[in-house]
C-alpha atoms as a PDB file:
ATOM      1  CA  UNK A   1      -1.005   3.990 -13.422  1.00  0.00           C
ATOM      2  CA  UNK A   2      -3.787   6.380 -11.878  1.00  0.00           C
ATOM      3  CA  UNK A   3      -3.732   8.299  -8.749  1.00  0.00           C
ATOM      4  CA  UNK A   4      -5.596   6.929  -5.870  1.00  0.00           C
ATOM      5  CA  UNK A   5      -6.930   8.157  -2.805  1.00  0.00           C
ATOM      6  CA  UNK A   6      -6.496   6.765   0.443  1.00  0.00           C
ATOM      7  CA  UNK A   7      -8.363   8.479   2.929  1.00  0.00           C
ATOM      8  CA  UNK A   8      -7.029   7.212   6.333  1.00  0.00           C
ATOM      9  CA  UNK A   9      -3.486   7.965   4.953  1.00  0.00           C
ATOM     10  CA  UNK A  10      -3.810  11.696   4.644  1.00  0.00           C
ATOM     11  CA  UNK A  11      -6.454  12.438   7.943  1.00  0.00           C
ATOM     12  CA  UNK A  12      -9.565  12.306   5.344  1.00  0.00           C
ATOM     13  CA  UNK A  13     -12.351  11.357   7.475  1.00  0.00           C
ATOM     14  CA  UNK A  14     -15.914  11.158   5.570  1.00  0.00           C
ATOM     15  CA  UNK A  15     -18.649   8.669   4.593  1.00  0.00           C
ATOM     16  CA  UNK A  16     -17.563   6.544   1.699  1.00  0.00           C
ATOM     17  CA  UNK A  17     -20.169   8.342  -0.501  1.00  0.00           C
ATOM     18  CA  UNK A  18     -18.557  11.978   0.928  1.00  0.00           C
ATOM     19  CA  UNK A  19     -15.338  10.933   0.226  1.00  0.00           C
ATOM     20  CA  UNK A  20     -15.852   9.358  -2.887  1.00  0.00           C
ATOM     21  CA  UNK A  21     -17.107  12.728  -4.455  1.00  0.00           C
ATOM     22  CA  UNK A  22     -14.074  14.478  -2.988  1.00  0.00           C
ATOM     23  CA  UNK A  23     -11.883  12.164  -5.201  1.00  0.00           C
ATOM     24  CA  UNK A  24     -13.758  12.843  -8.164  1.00  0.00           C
ATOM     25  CA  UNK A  25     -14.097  16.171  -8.105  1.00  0.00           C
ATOM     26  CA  UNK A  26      -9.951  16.476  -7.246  1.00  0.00           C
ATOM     27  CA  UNK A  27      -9.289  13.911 -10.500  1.00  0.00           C
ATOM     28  CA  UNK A  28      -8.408  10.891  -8.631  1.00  0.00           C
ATOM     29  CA  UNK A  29      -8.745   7.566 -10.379  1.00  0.00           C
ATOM     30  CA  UNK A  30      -9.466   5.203  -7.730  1.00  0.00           C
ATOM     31  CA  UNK A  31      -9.888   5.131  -3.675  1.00  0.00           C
ATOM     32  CA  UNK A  32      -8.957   2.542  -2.027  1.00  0.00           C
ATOM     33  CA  UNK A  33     -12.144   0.352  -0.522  1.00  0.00           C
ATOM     34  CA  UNK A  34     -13.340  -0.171   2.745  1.00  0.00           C
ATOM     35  CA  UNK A  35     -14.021  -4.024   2.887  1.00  0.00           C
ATOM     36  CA  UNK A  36     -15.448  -4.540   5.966  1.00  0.00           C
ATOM     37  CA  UNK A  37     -18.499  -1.873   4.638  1.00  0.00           C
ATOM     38  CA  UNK A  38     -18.469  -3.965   1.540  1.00  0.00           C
ATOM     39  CA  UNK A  39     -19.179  -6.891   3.551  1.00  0.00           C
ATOM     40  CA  UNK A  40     -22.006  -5.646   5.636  1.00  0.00           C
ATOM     41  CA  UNK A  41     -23.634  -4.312   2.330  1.00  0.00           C
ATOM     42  CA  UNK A  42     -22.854  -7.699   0.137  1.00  0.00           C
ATOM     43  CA  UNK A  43     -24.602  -9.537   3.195  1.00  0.00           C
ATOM     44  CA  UNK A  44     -27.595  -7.402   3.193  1.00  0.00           C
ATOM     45  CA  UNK A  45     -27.645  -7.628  -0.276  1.00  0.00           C
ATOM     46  CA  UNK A  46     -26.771  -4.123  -1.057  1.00  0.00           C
ATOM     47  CA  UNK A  47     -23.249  -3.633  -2.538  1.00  0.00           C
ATOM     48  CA  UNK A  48     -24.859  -2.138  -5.805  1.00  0.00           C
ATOM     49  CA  UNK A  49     -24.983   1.066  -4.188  1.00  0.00           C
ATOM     50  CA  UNK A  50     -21.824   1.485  -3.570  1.00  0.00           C
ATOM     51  CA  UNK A  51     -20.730  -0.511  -6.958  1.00  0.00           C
ATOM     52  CA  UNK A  52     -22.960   2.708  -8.442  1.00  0.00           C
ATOM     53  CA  UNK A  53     -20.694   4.797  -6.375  1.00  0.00           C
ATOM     54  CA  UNK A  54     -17.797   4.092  -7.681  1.00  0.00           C
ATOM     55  CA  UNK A  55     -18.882   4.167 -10.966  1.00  0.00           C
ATOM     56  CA  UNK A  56     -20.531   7.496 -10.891  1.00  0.00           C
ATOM     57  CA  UNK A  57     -17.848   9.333 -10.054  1.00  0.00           C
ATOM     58  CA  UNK A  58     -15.542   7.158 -12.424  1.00  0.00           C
ATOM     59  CA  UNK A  59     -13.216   5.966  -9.859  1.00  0.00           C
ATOM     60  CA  UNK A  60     -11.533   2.227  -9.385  1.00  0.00           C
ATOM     61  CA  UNK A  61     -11.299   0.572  -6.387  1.00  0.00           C
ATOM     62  CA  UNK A  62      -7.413   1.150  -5.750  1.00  0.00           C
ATOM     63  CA  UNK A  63      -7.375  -2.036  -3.085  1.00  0.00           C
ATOM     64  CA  UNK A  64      -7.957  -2.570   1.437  1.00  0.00           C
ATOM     65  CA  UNK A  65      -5.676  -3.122   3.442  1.00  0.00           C
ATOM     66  CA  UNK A  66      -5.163  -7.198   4.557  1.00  0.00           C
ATOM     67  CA  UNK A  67      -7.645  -7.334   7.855  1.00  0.00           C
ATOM     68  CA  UNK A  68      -6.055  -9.745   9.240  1.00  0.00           C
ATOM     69  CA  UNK A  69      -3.431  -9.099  12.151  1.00  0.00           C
ATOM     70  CA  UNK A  70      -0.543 -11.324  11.681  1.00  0.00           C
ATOM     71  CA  UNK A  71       1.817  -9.865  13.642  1.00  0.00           C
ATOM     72  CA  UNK A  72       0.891 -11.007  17.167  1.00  0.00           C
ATOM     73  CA  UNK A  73      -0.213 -14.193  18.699  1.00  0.00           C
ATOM     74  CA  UNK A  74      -1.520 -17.063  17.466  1.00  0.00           C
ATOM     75  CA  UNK A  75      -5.081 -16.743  18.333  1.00  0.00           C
ATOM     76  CA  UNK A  76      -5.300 -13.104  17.032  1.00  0.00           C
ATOM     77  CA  UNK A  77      -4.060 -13.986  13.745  1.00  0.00           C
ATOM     78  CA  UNK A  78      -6.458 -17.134  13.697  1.00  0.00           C
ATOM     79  CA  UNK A  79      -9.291 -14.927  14.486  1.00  0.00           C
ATOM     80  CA  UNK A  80      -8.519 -12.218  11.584  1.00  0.00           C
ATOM     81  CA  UNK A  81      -7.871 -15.260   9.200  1.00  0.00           C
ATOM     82  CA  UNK A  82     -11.024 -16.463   9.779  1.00  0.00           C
ATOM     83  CA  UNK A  83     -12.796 -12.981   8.534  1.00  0.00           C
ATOM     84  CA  UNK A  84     -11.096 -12.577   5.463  1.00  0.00           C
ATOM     85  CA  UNK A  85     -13.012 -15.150   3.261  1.00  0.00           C
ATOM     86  CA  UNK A  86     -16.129 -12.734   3.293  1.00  0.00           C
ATOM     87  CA  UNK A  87     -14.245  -9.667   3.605  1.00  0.00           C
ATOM     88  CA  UNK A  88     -12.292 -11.192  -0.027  1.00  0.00           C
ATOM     89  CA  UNK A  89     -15.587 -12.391  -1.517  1.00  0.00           C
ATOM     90  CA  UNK A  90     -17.189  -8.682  -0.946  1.00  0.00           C
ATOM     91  CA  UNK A  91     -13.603  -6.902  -2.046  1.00  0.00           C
ATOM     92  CA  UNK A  92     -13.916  -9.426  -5.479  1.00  0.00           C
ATOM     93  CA  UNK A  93     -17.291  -8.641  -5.749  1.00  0.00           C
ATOM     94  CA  UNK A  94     -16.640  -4.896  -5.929  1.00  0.00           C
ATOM     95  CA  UNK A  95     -13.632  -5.570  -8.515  1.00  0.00           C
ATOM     96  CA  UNK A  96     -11.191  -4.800  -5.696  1.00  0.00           C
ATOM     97  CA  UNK A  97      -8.262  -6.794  -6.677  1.00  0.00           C
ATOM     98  CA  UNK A  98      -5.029  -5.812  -4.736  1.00  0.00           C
ATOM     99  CA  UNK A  99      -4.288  -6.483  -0.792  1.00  0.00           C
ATOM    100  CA  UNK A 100      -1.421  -4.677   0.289  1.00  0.00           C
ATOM    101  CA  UNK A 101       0.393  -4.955   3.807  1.00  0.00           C
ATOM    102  CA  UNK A 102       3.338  -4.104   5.447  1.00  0.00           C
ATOM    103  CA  UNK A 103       6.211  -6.259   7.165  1.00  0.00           C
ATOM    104  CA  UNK A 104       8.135  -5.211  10.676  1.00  0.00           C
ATOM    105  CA  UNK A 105      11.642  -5.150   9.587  1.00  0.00           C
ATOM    106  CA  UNK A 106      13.105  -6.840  12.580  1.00  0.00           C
ATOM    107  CA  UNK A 107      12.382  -8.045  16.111  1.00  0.00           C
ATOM    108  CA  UNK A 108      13.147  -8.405  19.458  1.00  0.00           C
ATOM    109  CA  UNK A 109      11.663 -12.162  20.139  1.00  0.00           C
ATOM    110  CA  UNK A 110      12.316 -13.858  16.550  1.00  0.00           C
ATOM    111  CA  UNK A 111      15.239 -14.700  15.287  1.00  0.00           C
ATOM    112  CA  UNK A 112      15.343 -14.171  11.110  1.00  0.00           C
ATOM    113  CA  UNK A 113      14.945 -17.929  10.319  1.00  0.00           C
ATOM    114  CA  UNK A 114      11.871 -18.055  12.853  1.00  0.00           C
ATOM    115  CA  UNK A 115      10.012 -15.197  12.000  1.00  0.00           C
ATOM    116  CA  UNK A 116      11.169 -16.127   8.061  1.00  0.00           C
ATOM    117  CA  UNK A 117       8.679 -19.239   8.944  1.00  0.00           C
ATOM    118  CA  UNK A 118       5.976 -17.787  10.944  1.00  0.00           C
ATOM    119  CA  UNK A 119       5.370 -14.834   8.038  1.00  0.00           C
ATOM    120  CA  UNK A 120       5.380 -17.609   5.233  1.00  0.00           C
ATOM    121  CA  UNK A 121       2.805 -19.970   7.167  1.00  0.00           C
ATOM    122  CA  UNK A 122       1.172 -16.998   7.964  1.00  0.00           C
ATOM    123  CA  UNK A 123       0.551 -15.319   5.096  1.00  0.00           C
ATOM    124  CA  UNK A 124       0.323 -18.510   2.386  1.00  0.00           C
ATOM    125  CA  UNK A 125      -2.831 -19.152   4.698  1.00  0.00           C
ATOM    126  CA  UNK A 126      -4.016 -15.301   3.608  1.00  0.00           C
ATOM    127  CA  UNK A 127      -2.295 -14.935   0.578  1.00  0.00           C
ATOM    128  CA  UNK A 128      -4.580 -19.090  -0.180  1.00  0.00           C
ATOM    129  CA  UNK A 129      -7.853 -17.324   0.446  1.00  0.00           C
ATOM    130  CA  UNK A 130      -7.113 -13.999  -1.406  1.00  0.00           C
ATOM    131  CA  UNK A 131      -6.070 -16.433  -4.805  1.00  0.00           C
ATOM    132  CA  UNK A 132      -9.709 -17.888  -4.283  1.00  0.00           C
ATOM    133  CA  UNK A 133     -10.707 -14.087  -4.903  1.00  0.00           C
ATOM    134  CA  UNK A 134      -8.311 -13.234  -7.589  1.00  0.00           C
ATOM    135  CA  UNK A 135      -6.555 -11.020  -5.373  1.00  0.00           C
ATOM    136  CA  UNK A 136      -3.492 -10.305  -5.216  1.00  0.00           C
ATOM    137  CA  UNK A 137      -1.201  -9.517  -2.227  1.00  0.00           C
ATOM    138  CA  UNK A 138       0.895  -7.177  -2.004  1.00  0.00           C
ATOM    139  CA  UNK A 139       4.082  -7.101   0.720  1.00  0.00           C
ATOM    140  CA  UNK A 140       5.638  -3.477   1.883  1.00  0.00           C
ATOM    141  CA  UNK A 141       9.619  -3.747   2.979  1.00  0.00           C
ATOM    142  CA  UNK A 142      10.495  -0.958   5.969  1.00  0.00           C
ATOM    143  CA  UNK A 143      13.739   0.300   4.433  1.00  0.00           C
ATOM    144  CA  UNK A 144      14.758   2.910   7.335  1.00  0.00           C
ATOM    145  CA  UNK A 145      17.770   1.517   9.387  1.00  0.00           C
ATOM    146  CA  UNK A 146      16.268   3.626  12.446  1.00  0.00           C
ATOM    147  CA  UNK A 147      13.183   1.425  12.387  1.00  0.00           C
ATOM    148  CA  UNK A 148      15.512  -1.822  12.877  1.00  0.00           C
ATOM    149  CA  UNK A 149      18.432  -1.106  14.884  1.00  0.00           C
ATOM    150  CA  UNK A 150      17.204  -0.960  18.348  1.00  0.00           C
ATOM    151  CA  UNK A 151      15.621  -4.464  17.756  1.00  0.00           C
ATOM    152  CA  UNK A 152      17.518  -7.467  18.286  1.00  0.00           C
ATOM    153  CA  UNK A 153      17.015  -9.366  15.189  1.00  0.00           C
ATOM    154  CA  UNK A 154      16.689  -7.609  11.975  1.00  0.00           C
ATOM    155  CA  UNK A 155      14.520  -8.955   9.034  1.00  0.00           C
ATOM    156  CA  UNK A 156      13.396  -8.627   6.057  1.00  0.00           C
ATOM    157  CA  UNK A 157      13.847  -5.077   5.027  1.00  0.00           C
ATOM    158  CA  UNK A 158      14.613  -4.549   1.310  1.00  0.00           C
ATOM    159  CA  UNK A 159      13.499  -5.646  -2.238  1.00  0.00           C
ATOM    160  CA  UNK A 160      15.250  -8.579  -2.662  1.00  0.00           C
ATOM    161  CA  UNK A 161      14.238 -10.099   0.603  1.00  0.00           C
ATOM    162  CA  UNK A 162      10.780  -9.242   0.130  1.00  0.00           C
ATOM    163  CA  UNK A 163      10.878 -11.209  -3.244  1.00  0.00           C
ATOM    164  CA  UNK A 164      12.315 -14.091  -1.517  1.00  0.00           C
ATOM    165  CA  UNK A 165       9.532 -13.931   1.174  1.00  0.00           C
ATOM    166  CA  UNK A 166       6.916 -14.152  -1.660  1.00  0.00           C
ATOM    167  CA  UNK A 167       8.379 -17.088  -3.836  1.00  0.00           C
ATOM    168  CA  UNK A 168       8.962 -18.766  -0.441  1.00  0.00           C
ATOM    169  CA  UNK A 169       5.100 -18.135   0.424  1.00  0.00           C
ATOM    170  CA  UNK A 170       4.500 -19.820  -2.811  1.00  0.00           C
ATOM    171  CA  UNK A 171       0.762 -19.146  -4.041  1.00  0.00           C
ATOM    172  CA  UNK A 172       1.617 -17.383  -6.779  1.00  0.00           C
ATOM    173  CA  UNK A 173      -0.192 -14.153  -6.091  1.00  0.00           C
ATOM    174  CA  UNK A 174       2.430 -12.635  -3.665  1.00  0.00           C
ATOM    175  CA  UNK A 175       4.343  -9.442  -4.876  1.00  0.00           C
ATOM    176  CA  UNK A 176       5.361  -6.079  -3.771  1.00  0.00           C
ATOM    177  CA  UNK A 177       3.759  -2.818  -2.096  1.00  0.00           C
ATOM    178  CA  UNK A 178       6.432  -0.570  -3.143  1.00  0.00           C
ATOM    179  CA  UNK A 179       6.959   2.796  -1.401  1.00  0.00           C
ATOM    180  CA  UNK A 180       9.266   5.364  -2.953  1.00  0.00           C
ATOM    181  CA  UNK A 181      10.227   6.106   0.842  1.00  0.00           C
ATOM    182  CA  UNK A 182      11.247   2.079   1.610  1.00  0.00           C
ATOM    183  CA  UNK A 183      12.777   2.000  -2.009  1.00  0.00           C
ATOM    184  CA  UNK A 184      15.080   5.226  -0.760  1.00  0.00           C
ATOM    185  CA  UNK A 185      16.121   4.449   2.449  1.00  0.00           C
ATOM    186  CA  UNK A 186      16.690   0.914   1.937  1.00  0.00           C
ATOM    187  CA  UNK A 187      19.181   2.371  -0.968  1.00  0.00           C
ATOM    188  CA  UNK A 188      17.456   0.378  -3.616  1.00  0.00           C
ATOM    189  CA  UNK A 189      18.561   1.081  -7.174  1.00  0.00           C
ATOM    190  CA  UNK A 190      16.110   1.959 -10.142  1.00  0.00           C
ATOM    191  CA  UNK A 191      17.701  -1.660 -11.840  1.00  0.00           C
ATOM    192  CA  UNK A 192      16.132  -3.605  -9.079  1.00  0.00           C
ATOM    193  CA  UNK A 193      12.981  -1.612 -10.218  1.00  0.00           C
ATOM    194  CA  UNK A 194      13.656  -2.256 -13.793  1.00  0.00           C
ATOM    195  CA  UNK A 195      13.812  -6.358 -13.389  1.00  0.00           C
ATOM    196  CA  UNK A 196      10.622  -6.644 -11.881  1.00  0.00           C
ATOM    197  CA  UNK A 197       7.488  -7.650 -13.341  1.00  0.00           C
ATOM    198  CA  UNK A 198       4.412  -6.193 -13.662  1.00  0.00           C
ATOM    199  CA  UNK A 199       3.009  -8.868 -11.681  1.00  0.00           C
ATOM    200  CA  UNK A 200       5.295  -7.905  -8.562  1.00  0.00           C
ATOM    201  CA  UNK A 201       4.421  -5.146  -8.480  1.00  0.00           C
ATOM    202  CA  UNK A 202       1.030  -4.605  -6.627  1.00  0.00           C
ATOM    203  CA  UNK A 203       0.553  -1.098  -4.983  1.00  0.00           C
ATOM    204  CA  UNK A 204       2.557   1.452  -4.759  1.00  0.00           C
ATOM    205  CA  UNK A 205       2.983   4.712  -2.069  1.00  0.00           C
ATOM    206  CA  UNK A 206       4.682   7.834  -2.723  1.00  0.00           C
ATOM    207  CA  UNK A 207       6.359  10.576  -0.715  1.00  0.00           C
ATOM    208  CA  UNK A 208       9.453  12.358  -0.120  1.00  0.00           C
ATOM    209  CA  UNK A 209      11.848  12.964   2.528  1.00  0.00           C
ATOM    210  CA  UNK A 210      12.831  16.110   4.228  1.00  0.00           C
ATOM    211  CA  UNK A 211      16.222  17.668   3.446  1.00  0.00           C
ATOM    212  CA  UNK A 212      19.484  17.745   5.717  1.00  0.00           C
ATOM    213  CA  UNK A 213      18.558  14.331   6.936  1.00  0.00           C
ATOM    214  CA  UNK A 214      21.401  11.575   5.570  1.00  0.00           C
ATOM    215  CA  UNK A 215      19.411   8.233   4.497  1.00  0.00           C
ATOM    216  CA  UNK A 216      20.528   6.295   7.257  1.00  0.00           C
ATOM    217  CA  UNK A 217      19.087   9.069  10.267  1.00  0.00           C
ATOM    218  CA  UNK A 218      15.603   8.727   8.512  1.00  0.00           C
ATOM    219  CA  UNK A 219      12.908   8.394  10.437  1.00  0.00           C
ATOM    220  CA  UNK A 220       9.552   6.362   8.718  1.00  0.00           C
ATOM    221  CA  UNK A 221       6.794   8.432   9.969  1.00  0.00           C
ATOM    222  CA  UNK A 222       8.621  11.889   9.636  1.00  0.00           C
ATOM    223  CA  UNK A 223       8.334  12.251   5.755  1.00  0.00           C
ATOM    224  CA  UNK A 224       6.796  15.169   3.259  1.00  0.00           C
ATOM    225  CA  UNK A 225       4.423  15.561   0.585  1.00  0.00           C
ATOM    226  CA  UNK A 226       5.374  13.195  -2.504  1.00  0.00           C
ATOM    227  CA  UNK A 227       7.162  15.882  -5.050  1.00  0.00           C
ATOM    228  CA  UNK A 228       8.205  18.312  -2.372  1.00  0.00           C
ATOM    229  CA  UNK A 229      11.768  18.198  -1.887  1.00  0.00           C
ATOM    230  CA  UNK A 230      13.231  16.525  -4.589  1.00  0.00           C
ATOM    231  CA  UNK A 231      15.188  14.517  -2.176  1.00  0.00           C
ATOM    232  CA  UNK A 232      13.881  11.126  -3.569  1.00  0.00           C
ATOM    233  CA  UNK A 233      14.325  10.570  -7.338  1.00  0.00           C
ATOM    234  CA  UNK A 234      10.220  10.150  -7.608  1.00  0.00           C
ATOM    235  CA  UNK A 235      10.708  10.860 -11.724  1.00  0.00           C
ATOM    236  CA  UNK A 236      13.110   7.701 -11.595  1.00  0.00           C
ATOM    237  CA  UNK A 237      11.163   5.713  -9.381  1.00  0.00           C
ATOM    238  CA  UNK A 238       7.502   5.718 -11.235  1.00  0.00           C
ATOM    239  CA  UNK A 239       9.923   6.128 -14.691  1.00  0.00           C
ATOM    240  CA  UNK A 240      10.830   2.774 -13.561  1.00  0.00           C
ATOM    241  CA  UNK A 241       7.133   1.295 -12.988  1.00  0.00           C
ATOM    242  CA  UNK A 242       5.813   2.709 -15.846  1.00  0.00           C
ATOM    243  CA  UNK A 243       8.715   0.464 -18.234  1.00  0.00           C
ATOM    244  CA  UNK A 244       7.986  -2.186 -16.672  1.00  0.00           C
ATOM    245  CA  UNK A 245       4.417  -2.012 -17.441  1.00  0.00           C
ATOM    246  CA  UNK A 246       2.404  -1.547 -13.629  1.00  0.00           C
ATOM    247  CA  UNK A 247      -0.944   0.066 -14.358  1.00  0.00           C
ATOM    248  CA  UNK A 248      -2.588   0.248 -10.981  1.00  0.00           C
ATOM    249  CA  UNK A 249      -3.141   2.835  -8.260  1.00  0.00           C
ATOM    250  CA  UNK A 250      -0.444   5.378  -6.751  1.00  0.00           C
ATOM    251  CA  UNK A 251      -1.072   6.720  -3.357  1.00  0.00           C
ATOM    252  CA  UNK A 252       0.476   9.246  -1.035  1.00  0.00           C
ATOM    253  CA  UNK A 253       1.368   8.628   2.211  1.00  0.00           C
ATOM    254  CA  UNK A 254       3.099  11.568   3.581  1.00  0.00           C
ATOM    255  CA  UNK A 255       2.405  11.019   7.291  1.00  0.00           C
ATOM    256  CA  UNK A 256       2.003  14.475   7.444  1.00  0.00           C
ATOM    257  CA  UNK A 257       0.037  15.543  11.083  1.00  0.00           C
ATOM    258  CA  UNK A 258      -1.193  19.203   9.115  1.00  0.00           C
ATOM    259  CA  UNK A 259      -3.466  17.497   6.606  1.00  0.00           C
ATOM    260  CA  UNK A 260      -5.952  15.745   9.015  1.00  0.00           C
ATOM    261  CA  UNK A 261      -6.526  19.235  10.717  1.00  0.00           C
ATOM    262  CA  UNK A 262      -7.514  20.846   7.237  1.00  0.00           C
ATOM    263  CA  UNK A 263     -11.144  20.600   5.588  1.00  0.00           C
ATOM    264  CA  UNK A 264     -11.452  17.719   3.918  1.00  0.00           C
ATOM    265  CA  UNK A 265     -11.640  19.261   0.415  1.00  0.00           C
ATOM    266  CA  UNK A 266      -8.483  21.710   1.197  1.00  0.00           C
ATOM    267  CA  UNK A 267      -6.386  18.201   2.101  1.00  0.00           C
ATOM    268  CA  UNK A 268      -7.477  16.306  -0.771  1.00  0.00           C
ATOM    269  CA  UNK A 269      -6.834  19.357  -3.347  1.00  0.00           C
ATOM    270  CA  UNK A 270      -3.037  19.353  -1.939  1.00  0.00           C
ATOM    271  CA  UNK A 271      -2.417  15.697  -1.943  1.00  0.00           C
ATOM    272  CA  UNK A 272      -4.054  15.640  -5.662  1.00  0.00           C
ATOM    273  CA  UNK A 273      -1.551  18.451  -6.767  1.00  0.00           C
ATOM    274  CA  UNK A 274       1.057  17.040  -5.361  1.00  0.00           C
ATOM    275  CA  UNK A 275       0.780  13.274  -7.010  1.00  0.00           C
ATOM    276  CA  UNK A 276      -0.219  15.470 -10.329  1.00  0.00           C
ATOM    277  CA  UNK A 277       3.331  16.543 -10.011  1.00  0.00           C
ATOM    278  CA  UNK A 278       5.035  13.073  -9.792  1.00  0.00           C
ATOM    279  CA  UNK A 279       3.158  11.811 -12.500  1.00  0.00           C
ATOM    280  CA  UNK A 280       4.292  15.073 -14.992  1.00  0.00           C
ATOM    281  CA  UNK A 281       7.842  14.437 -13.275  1.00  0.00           C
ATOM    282  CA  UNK A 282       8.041  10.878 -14.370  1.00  0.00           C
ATOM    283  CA  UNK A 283       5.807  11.756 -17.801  1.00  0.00           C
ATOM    284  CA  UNK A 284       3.062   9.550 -16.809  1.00  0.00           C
ATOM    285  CA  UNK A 285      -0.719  11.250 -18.234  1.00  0.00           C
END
């Protein structure tokens, strides 16, 4: 495992080169890539430079987030579909390997068997063009019971439904983005950890949750720095990942308003420091 940056989800705004030697010089091991800029560059024939980027300042592309929006209408997700091929062949190009997204846990026009159908056309015809790449992609679960109950229908919204949603998808290169914060308030267990493998297991987010607040009054975007409160078992949860053998990138996603007002190099020292201390929590170099 190695700590990765993700800029956009701690406020770090920058040019890729910028940013890239704020994550080296605060010990990161990877950022995560921008693939659209790797496209433009691979298409003007210049994605050495920033294949030189990353490898001066020793850092692995952690993985981009999948462009396409699947979530809407038809047409819109026919559209994004229809970008991803170069925006894949630019990410494989750069050694960029890992696609995560995230899944709505429930809705208010699908019932579970429809929308069960729509996201496995939807994202076999992703997750197809992604295997062309070697990529691998990687599902989030919304565990908070606040971000389902005023919806109609509920869906997927735990581990074992988001395993079922990738074996039903079927490509073979479906698995997991697993976030301590989902793993928590979806009350998932550190033996549901323990039986994966490392191929379900494709990116993972850290955080923590603020005190006082019982699991089921959780609110997603209202979370704290990973390590700070102790109130998810972070030592168990990477303990976990680490037995089971996952090797690639941890990033924190706090959702905290405060560290998009600081300088960039103040906000990136903090989030560093605190994924330094869930690594030595869970013993992880």
């Amino acid at each position: 495992m190695y700590r990765n940056l993700s800029p956009g989800a701690v406020g770090i705004r920058g040019t890729t080169e910028e940013i890239a030697a704020l994550a080296a010089r605060n010990r990161f091991g990877g950022m995560d890539l921008n693939a659209g800029e790797a496209a433009a560059l691979l298409e003007s024939g210049g994605l050495d430079t920033l294949v030189r980027l990353y490898e001066t300042h020793g850092l692995r592309p952690g993985g981009f987030g999948l462009p396409v929006d699947f979530r809407r209408d038809e047409a819109t997700f026919e559209k994004g579909l229809a970008d991803l091929p170069r925006l894949a062949r630019a990410a494989a190009a750069l050694g960029c390997s890992r696609c995560p997204t995230w899944i709505m846990p429930a809705s208010d026009e699908l019932a579970f068997a429809e929308n069960f159908e729509q996201h496995r056309r939807r994202l076999r015809a992703c997750a197809e063009i992604l295997r062309d790449h070697d990529i691998r992609l990687g599902l989030e679960f919304v565990g908070p019971l606040t971000s389902r109950a005023r919806k109609r229908h509920a869906f997927v919204w735990n581990q074992k439904g988001m395993l079922e949603l990738a074996a039903a998808i079927g490509t073979g290169n479906v698995g997991l983005l697993l976030d301590c914060w989902h793993w928590y308030t979806s009350r998932g267990s550190v033996e549901e950890l323990l039986a994966l493998t490392p191929e379900q297991v494709v990116y993972v987010h850290v955080s923590d949750a603020p005190g006082g607040v019982p699991v089921d009054e959780q609110i997603d975007n209202v979370r704290e720095m990973p390590a700070a409160t102790g109130i998810i078992d972070i030592a168990a949860f990477l303990g976990a990942l680490k037995h089971v053998g996952y090797d690639g990138p941890v990033t924190a996603e706090p959702f905290r308003k405060e560290l998009a007002a600081l300088p960039a190099e103040q906000a990136a020292a903090l989030v560093a420091m605190s994924l330094e201390r869930c690594f030595s929590l869970a013993g992880i170099p």
